[in-house]
Protein backbone atom coordinates (compact mmCIF):
# COMPACT_ATOMS: atom_id res chain seq x y z
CA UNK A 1 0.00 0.00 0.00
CA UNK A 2 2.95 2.33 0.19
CA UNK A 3 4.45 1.86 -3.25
CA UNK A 4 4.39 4.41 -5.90
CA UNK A 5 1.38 4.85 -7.82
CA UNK A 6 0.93 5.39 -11.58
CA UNK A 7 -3.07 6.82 -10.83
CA UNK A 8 -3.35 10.40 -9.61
CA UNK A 9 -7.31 10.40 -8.05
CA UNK A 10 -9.29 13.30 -8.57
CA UNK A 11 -9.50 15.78 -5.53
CA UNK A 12 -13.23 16.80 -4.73
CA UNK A 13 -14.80 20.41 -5.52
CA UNK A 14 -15.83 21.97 -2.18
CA UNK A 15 -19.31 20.40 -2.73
CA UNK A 16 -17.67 16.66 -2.59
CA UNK A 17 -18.56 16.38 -6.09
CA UNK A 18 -15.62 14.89 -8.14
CA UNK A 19 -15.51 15.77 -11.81
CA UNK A 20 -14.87 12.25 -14.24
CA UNK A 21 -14.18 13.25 -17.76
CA UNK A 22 -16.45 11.74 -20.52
CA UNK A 23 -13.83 9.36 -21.35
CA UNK A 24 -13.57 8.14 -17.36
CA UNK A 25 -16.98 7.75 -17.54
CA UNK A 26 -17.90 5.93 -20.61
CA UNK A 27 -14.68 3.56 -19.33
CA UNK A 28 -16.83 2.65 -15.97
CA UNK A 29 -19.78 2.17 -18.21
CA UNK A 30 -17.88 -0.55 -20.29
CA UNK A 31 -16.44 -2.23 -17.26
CA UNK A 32 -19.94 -1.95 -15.15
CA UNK A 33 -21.99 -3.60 -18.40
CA UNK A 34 -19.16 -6.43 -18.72
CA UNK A 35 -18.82 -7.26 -15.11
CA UNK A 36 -22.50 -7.38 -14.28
CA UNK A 37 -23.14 -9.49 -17.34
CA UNK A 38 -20.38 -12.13 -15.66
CA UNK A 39 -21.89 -12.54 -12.02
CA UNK A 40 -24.79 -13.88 -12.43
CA UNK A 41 -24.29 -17.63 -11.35
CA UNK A 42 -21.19 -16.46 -10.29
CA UNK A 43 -21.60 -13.84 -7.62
CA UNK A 44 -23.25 -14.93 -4.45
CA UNK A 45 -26.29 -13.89 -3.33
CA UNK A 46 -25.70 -11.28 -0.64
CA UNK A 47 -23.34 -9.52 -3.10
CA UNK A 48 -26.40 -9.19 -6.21
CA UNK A 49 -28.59 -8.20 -3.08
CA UNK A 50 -26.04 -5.22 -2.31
CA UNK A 51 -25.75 -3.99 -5.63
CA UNK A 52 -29.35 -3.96 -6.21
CA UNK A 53 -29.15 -1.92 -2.81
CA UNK A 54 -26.88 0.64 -4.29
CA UNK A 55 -28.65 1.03 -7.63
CA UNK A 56 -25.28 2.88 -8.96
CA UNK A 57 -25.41 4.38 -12.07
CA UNK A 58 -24.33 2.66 -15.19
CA UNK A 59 -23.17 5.42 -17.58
CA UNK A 60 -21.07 7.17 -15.41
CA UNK A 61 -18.82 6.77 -12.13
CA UNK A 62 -20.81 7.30 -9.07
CA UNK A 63 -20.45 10.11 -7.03
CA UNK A 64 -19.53 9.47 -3.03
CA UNK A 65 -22.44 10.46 -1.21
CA UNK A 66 -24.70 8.33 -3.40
CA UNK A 67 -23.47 5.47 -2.14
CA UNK A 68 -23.39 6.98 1.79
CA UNK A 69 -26.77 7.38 1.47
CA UNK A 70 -27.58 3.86 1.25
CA UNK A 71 -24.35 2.40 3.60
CA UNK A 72 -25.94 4.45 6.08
CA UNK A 73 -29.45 2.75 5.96
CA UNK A 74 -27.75 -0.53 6.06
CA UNK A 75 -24.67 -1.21 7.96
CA UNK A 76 -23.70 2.49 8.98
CA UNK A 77 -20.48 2.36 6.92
CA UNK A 78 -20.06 5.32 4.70
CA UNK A 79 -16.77 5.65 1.92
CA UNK A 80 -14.58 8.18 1.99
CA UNK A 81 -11.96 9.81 -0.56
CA UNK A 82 -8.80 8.60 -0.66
CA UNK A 83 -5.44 9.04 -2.89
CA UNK A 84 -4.24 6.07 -5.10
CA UNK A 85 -2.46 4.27 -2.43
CA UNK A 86 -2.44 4.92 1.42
CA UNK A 87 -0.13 3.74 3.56
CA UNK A 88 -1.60 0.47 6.86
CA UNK A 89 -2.06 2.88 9.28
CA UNK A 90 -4.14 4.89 7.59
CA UNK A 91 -5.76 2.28 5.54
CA UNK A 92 -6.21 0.26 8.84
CA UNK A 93 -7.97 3.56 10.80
CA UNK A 94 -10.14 4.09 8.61
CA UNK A 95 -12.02 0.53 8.86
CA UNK A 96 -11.52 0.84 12.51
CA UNK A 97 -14.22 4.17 11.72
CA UNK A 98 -16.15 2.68 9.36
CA UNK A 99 -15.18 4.49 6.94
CA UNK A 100 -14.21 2.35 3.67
CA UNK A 101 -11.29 4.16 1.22
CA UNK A 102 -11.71 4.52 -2.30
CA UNK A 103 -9.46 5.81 -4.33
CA UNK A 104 -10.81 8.49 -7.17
CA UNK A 105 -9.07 7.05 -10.13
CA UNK A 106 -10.16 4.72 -13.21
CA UNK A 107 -7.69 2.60 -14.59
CA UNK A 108 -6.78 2.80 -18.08
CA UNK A 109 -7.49 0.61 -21.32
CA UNK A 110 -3.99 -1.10 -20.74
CA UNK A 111 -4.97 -2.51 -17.33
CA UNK A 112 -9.22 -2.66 -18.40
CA UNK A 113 -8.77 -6.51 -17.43
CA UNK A 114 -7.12 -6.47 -14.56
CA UNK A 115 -5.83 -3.88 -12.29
CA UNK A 116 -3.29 -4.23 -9.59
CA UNK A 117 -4.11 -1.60 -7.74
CA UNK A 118 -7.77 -0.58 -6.20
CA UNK A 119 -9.48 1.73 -8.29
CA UNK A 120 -12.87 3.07 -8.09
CA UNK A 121 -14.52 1.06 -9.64
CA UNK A 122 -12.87 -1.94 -7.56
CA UNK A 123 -13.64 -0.45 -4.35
CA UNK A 124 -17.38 0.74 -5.27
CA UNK A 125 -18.52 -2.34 -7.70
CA UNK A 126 -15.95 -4.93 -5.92
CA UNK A 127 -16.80 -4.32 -2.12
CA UNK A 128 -19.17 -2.04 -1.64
CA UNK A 129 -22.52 -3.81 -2.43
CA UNK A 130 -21.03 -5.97 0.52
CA UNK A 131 -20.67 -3.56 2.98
CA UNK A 132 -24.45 -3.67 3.09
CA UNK A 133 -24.58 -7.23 4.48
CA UNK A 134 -24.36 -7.13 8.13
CA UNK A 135 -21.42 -10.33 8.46
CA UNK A 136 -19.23 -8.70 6.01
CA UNK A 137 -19.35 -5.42 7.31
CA UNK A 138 -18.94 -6.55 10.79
CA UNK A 139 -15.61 -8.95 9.95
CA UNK A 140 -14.31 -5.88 8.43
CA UNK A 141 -14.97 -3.07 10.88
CA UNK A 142 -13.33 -5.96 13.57
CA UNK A 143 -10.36 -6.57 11.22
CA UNK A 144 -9.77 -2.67 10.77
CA UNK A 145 -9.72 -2.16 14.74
CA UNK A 146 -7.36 -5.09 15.19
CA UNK A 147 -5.27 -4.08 12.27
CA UNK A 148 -4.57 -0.19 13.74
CA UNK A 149 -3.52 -1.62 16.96
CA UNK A 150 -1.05 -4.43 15.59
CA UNK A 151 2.38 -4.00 15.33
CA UNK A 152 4.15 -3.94 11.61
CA UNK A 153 4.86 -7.58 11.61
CA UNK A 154 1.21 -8.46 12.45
CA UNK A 155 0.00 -6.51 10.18
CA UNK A 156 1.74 -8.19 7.73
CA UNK A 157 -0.40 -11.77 8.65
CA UNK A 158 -3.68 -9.73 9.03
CA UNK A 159 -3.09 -8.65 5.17
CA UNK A 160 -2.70 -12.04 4.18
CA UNK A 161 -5.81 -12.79 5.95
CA UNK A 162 -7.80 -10.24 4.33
CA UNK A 163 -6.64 -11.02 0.83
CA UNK A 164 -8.00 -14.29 0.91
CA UNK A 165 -11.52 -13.09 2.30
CA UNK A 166 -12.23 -9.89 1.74
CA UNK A 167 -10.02 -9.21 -1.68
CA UNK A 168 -10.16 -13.08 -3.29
CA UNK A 169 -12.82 -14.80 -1.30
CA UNK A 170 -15.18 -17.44 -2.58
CA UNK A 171 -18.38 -18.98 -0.68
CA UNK A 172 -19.95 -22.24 -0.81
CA UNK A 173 -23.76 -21.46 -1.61
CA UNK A 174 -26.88 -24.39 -2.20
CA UNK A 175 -26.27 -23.06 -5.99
CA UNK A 176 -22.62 -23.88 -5.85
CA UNK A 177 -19.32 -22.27 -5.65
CA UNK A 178 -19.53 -18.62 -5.99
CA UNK A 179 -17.49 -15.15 -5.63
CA UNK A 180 -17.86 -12.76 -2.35
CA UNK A 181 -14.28 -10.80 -2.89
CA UNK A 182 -14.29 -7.81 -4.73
CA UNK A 183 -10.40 -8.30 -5.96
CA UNK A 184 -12.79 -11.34 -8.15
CA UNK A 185 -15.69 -9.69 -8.68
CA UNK A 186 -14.04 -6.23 -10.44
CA UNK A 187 -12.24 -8.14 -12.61
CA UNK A 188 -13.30 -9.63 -15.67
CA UNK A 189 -10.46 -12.02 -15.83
CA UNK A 190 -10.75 -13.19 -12.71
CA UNK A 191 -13.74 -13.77 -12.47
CA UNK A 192 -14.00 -16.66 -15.11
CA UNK A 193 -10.47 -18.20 -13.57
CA UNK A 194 -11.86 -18.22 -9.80
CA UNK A 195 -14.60 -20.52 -10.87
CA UNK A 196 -14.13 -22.17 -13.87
CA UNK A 197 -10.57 -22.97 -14.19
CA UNK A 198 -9.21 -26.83 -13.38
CA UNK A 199 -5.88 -25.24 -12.25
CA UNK A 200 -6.76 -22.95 -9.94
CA UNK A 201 -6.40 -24.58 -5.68
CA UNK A 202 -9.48 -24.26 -4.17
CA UNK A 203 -9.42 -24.70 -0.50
CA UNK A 204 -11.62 -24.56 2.78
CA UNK A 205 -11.18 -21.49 4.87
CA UNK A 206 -8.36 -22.04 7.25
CA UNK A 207 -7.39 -19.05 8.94
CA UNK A 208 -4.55 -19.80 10.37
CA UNK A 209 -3.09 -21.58 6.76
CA UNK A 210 -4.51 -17.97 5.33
CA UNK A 211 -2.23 -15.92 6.85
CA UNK A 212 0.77 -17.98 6.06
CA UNK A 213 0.04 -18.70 2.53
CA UNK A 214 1.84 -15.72 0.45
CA UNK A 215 0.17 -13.93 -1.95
CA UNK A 216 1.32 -11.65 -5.32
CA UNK A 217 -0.86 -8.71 -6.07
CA UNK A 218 0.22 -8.86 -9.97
CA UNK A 219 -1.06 -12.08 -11.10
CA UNK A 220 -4.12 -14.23 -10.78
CA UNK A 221 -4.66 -15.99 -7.54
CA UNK A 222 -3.11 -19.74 -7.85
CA UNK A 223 -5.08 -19.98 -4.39
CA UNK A 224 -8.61 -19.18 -3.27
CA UNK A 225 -9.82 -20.01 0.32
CA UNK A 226 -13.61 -21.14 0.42
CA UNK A 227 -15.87 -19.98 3.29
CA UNK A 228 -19.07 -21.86 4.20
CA UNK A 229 -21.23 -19.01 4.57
CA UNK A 230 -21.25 -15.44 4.82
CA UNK A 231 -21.90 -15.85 8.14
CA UNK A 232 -18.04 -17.49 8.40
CA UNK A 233 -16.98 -13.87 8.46
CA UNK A 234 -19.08 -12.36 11.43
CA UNK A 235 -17.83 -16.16 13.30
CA UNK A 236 -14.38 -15.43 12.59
CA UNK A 237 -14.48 -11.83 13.69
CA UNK A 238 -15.72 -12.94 17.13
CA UNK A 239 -12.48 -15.70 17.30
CA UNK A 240 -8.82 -14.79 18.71
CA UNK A 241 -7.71 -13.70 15.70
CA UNK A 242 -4.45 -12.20 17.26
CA UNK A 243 -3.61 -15.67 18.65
CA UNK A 244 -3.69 -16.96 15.44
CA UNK A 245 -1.12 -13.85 13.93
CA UNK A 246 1.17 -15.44 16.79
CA UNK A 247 1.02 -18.65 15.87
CA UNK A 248 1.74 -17.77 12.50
CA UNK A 249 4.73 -15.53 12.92
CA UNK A 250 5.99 -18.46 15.26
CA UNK A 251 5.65 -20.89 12.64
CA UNK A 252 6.55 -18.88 9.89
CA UNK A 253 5.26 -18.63 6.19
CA UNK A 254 4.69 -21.44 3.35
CA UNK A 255 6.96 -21.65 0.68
CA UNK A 256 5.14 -19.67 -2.56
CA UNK A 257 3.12 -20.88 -5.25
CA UNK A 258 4.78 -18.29 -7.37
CA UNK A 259 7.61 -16.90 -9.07
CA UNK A 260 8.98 -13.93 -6.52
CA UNK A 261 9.31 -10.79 -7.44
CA UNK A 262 9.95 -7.26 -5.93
CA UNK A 263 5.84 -6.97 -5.29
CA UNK A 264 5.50 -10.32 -3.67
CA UNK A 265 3.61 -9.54 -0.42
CA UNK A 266 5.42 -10.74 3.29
């Protein structure tokens, strides 16, 4: 989160209104048509449920307070302006709030597929309908409050165990596998791989094996940890997560799936 970004997000007038060029918008309007044409049958339930909720707009980027209006009504969560990339403390205070970043920038035709970093439409489209859903927005408010009071080195395990729930997440469902993370669900490319492809290691949620199990931020997932329900998340908030960050830094991580490189998450 503290690496340099290539996106410069748009600073609000002193209405909170921020300006998207025609081009920005028409760009959210192609990836909002494609993406929402993917999740059915792939999405959960509880995700389609939130978006509905949210009603955003499809030919252009929605503004902030549009979707306050409705976090409020639901969870009490509300999103807040951001610049490309924050730093953990920051990032980690602001959940501890309720208040859920996102970062006023589109990404560009070169990265339309897939996006390393969190753009708006990741952060609105991707997590947002979810913040509606009680469990969800309870594990997350719980893991931003234990985040901003861990040390560097925890913080380091918490990411790992928030990439493979909130960011890369999928959910068993009495329809079948489907997709609750928003890194999945903003990305057209990963959307189709998370399900459908015979190569990609599907696992049961295991915590503890989550936050040990490296991660790269610049490929698709080799891994994807499987919840039971939705309600997994609010059950896992209420555990000793913190015991399990110790255990983990005691026993250290697994060796990678992947190539390393100089963006290789540790």
């Amino acid at each position: 989160m503290t690496k340099q970004s290539q996106y410069i997000s748009h600073d609000p007038d002193a209405n909170g209104v921020v300006h998207w060029s025609d081009s920005e918008n028409k760009r959210w309007q192609r990836l909002f048509h494609q993406q929402k044409g993917l999740l059915n049958g792939r999405a959960c339930d509880e995700y389609l449920q939130g978006l509905a909720l949210l009603n955003l707009p499809e030919d252009r980027v929605p503004q902030l307070a549009e979707v306050n209006a409705v976090l409020a009504e639901t969870t009490g969560w509300q999103v807040v302006q951001v610049s490309a990339l924050i730093n953990f403390d920051s990032f980690f205070k602001l959940l501890a709030n309720k208040q859920f970043p996102v970062a006023t920038f589109i990404r560009n035709e070169e990265e339309f597929d897939y996006l390393q970093e969190p753009d708006v439409f990741h952060e609105i489209f991707g997590h947002c309908p979810l913040l509606t859903n009680p469990d969800f927005a309870h594990f997350t408010h719980t893991y931003g409050k234990l985040g901003y009071a861990a040390s560097p080195k925890e913080r380091q395990y918490l990411a790992r165990l928030y990439w493979f729930t909130v960011e890369f997440g999928l959910v068993n469902t009495d329809k079948g596998l489907r997709i609750y993370g928003g890194g999945i669900l903003s990305s057209p490319k990963e959307t189709r791989f998370a399900l459908e492809n015979a190569s990609a290691d599907r696992r049961a949620m295991n915590p503890l094996v989550m936050m040990r199990t490296p991660y790269r931020i610049d490929i698709i997932q080799p891994i994807y940890f499987v919840i039971d329900s939705l309600s997994s998340l609010f059950d896992l908030a209420n555990s000793d997560i913190m015991a399990l960050v110790e255990q983990g830094r005691e026993l250290g991580l697994y060796p990678a799936m992947f190539e390393q490189k100089n963006s290789v998450a540790s």
